[in-house]
PDB file of N, CA and C in Angstrom:
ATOM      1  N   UNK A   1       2.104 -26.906 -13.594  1.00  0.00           N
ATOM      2  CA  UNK A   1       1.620 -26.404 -14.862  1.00  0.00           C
ATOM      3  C   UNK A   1       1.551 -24.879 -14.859  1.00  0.00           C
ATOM      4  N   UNK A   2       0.952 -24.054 -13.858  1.00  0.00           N
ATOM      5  CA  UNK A   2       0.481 -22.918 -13.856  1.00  0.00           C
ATOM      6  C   UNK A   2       2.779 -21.794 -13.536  1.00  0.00           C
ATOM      7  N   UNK A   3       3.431 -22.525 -13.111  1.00  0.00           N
ATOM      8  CA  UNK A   3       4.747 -22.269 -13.280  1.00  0.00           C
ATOM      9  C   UNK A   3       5.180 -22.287 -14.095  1.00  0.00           C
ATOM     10  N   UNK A   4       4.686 -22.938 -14.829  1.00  0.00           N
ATOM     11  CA  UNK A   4       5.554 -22.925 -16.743  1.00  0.00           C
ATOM     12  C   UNK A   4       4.993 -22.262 -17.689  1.00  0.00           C
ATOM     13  N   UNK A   5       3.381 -21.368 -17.365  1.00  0.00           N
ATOM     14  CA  UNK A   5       2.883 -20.723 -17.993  1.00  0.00           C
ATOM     15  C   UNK A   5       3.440 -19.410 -17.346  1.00  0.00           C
ATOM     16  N   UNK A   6       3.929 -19.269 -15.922  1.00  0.00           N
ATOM     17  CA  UNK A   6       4.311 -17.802 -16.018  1.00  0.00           C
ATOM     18  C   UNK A   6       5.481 -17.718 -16.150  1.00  0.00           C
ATOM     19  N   UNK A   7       6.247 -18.713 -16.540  1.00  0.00           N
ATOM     20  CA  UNK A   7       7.934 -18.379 -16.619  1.00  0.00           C
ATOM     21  C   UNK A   7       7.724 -17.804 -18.100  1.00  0.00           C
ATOM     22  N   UNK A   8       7.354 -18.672 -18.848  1.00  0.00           N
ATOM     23  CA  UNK A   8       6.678 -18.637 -20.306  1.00  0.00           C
ATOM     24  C   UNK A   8       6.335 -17.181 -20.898  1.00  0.00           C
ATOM     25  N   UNK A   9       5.293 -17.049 -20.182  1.00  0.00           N
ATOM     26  CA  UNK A   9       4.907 -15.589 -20.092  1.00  0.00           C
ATOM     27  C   UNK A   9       5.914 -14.390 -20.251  1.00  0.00           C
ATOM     28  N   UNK A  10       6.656 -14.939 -18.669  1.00  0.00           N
ATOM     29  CA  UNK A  10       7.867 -13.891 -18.579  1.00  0.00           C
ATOM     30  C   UNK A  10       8.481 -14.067 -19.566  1.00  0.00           C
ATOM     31  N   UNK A  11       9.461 -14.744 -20.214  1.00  0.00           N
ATOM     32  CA  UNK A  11      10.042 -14.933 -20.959  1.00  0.00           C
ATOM     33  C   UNK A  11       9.578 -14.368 -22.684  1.00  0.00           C
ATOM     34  N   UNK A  12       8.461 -14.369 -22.754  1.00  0.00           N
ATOM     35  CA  UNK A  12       7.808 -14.005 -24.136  1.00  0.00           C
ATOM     36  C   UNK A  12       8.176 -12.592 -23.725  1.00  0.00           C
ATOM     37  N   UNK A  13       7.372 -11.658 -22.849  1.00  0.00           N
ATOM     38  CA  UNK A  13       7.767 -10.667 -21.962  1.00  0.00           C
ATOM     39  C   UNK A  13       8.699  -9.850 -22.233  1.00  0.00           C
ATOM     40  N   UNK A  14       9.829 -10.937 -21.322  1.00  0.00           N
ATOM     41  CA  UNK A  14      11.314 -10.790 -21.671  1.00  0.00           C
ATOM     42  C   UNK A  14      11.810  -9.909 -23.209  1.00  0.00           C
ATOM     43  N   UNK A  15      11.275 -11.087 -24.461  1.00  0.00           N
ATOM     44  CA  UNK A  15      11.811 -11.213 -25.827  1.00  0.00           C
ATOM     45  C   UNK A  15      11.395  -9.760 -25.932  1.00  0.00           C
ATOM     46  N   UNK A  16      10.365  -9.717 -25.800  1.00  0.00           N
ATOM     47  CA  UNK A  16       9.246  -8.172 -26.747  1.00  0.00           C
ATOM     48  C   UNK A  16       9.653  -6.722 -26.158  1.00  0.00           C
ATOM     49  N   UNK A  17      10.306  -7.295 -24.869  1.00  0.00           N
ATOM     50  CA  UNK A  17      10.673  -5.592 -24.158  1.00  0.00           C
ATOM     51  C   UNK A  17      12.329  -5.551 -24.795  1.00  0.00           C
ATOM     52  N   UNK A  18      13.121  -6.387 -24.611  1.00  0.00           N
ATOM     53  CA  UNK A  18      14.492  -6.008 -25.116  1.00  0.00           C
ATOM     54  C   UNK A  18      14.083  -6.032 -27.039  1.00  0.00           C
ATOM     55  N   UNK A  19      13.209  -6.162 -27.523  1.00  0.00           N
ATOM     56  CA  UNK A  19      13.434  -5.940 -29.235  1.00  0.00           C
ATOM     57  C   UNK A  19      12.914  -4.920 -29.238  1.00  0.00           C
ATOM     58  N   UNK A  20      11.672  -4.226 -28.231  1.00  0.00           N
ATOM     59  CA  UNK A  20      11.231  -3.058 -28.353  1.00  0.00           C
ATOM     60  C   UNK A  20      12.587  -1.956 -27.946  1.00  0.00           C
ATOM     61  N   UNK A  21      13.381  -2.255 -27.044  1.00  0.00           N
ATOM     62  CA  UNK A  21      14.611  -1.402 -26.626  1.00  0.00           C
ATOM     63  C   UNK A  21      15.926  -1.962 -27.363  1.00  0.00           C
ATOM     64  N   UNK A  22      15.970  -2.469 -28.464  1.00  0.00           N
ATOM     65  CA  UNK A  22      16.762  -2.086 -29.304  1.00  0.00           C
ATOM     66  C   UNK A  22      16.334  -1.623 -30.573  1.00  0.00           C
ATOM     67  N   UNK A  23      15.118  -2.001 -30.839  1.00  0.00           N
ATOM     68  CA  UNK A  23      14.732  -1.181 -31.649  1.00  0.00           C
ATOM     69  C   UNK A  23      14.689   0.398 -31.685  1.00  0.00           C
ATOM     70  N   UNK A  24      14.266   1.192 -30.325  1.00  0.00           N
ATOM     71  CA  UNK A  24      14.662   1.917 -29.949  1.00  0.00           C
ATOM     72  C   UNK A  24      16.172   2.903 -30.189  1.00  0.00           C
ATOM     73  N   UNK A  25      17.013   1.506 -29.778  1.00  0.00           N
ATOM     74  CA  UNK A  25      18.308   2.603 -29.370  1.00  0.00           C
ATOM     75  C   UNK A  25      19.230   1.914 -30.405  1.00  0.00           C
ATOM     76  N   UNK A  26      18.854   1.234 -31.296  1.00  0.00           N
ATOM     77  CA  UNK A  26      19.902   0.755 -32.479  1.00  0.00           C
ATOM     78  C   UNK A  26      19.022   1.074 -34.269  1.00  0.00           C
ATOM     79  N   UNK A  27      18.261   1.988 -33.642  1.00  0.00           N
ATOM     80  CA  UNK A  27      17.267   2.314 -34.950  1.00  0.00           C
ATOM     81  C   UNK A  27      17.973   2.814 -35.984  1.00  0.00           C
ATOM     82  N   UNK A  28      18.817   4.118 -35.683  1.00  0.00           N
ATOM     83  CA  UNK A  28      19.084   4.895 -36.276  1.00  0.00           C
ATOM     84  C   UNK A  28      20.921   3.998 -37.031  1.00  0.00           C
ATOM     85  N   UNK A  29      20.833   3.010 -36.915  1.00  0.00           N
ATOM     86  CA  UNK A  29      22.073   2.448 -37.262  1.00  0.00           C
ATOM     87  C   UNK A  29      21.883   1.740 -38.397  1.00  0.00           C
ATOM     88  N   UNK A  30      20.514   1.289 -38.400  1.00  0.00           N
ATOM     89  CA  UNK A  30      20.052   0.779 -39.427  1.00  0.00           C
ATOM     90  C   UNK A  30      19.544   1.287 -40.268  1.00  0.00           C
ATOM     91  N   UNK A  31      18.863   2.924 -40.625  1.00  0.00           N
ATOM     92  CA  UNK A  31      18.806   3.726 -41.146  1.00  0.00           C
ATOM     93  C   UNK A  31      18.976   3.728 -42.973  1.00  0.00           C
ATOM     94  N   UNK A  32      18.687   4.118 -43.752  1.00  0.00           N
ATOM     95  CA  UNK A  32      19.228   3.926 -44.740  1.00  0.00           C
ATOM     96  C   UNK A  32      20.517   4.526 -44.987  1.00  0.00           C
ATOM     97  N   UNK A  33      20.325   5.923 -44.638  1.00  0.00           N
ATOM     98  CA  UNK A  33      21.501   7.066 -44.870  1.00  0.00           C
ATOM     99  C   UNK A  33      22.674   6.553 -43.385  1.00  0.00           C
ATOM    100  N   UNK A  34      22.357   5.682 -42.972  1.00  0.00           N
ATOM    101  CA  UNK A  34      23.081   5.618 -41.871  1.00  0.00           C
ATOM    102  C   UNK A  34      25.406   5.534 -41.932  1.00  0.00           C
ATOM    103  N   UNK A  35      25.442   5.142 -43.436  1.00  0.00           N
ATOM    104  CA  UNK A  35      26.542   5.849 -43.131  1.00  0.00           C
ATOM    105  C   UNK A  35      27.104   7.117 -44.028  1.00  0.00           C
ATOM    106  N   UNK A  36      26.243   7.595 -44.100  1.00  0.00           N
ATOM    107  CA  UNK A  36      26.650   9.197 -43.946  1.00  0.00           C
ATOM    108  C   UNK A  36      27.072   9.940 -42.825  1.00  0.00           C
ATOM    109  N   UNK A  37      28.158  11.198 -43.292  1.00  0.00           N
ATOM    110  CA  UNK A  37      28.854  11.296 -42.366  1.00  0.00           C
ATOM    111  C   UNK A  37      28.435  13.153 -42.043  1.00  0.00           C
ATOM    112  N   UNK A  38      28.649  13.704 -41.168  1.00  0.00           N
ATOM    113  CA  UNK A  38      28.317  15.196 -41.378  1.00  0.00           C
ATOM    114  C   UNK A  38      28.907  16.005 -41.639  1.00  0.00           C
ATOM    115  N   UNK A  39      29.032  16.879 -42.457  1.00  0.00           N
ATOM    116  CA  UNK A  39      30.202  17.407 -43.441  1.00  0.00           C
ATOM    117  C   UNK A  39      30.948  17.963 -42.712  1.00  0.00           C
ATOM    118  N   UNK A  40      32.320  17.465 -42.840  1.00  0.00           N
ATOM    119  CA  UNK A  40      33.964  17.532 -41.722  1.00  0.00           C
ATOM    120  C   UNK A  40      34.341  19.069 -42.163  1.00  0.00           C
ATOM    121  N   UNK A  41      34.056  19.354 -43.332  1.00  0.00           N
ATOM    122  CA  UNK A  41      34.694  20.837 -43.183  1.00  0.00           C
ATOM    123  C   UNK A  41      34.361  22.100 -42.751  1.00  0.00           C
ATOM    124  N   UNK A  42      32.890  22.057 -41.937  1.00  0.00           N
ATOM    125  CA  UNK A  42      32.474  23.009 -41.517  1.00  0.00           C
ATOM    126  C   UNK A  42      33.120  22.975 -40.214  1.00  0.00           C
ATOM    127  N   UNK A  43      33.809  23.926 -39.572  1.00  0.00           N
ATOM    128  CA  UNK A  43      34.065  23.597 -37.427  1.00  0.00           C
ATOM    129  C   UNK A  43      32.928  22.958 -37.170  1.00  0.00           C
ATOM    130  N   UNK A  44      33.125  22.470 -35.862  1.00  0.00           N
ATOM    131  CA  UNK A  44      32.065  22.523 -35.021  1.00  0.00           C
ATOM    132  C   UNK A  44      32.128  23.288 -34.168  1.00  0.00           C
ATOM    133  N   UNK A  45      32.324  24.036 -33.872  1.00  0.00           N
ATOM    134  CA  UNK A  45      32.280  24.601 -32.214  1.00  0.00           C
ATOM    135  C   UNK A  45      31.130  25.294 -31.428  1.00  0.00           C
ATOM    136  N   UNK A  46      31.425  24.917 -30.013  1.00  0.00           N
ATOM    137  CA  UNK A  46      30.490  25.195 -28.974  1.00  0.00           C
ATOM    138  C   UNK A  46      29.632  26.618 -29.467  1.00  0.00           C
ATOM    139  N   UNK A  47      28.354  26.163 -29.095  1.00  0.00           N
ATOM    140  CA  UNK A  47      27.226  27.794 -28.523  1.00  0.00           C
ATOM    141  C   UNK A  47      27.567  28.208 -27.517  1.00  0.00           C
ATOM    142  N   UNK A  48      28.692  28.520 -26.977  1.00  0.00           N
ATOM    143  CA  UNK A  48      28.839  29.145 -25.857  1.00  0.00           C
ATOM    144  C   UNK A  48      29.406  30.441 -25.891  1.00  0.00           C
ATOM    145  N   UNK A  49      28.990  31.356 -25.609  1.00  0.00           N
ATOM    146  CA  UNK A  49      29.427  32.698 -25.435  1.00  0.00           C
ATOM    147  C   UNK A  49      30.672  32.356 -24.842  1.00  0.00           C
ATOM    148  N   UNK A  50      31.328  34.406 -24.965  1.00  0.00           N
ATOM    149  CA  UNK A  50      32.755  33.594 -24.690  1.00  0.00           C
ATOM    150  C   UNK A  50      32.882  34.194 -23.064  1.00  0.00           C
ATOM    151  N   UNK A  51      32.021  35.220 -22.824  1.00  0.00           N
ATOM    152  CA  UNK A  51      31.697  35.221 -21.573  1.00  0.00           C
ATOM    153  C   UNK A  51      31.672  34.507 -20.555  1.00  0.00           C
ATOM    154  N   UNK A  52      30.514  33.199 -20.958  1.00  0.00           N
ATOM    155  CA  UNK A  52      29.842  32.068 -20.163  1.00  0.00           C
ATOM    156  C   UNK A  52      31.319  31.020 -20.233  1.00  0.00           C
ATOM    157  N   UNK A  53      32.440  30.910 -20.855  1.00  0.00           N
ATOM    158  CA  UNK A  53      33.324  30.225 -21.431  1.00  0.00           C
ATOM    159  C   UNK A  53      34.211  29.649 -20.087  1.00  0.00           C
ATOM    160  N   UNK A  54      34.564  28.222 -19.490  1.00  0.00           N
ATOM    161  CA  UNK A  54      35.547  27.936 -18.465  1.00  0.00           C
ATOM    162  C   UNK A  54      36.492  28.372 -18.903  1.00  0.00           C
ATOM    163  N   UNK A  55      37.336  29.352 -17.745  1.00  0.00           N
ATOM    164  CA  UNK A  55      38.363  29.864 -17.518  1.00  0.00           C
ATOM    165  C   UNK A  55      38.500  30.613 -16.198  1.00  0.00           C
ATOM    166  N   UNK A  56      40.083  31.469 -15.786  1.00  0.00           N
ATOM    167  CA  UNK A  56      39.879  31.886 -14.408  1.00  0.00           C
ATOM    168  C   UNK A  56      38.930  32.950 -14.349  1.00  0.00           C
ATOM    169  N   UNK A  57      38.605  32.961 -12.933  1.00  0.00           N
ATOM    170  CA  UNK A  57      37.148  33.594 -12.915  1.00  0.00           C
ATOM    171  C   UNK A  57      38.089  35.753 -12.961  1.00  0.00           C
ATOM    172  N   UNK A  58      37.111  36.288 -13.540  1.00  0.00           N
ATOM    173  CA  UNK A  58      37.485  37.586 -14.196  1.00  0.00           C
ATOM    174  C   UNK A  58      37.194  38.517 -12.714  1.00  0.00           C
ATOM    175  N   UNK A  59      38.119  39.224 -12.252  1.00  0.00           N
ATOM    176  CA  UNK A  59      37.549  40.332 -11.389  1.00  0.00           C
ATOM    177  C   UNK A  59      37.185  42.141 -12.350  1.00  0.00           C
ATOM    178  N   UNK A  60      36.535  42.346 -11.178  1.00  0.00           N
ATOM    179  CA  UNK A  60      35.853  43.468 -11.754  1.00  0.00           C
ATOM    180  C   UNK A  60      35.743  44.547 -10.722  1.00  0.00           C
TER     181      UNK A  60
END
């Protein structure tokens, strides 16, 4: 008896931690605005200085 209350347990457990972690990480999908898109005609490009930028390294 006391085995089928903790599988039980676990299992309730189980349910409430994976709906809490998709709720989590599938929130924003469900969203209202969720298919909006972010406006394509602006660039995107990097904050990166062009200094800090990969390429061969500069002597000096």
């Amino acid at each position: 008896m006391g085995t089928k209350v903790y599988l039980s347990a676990l299992g309730i457990l189980l349910i409430v931690c994976l709906s809490i972690g998709f709720y989590f990480g599938y929130s924003h999908v469900f969203s209202p605005n969720a298919d909006s898109v972010p406006d394509q005609g602006v660039a995107q490009t990097p904050q990166i200085p062009l200094a800090h930028a990969s390429g061969p390294a500069q002597r000096r």
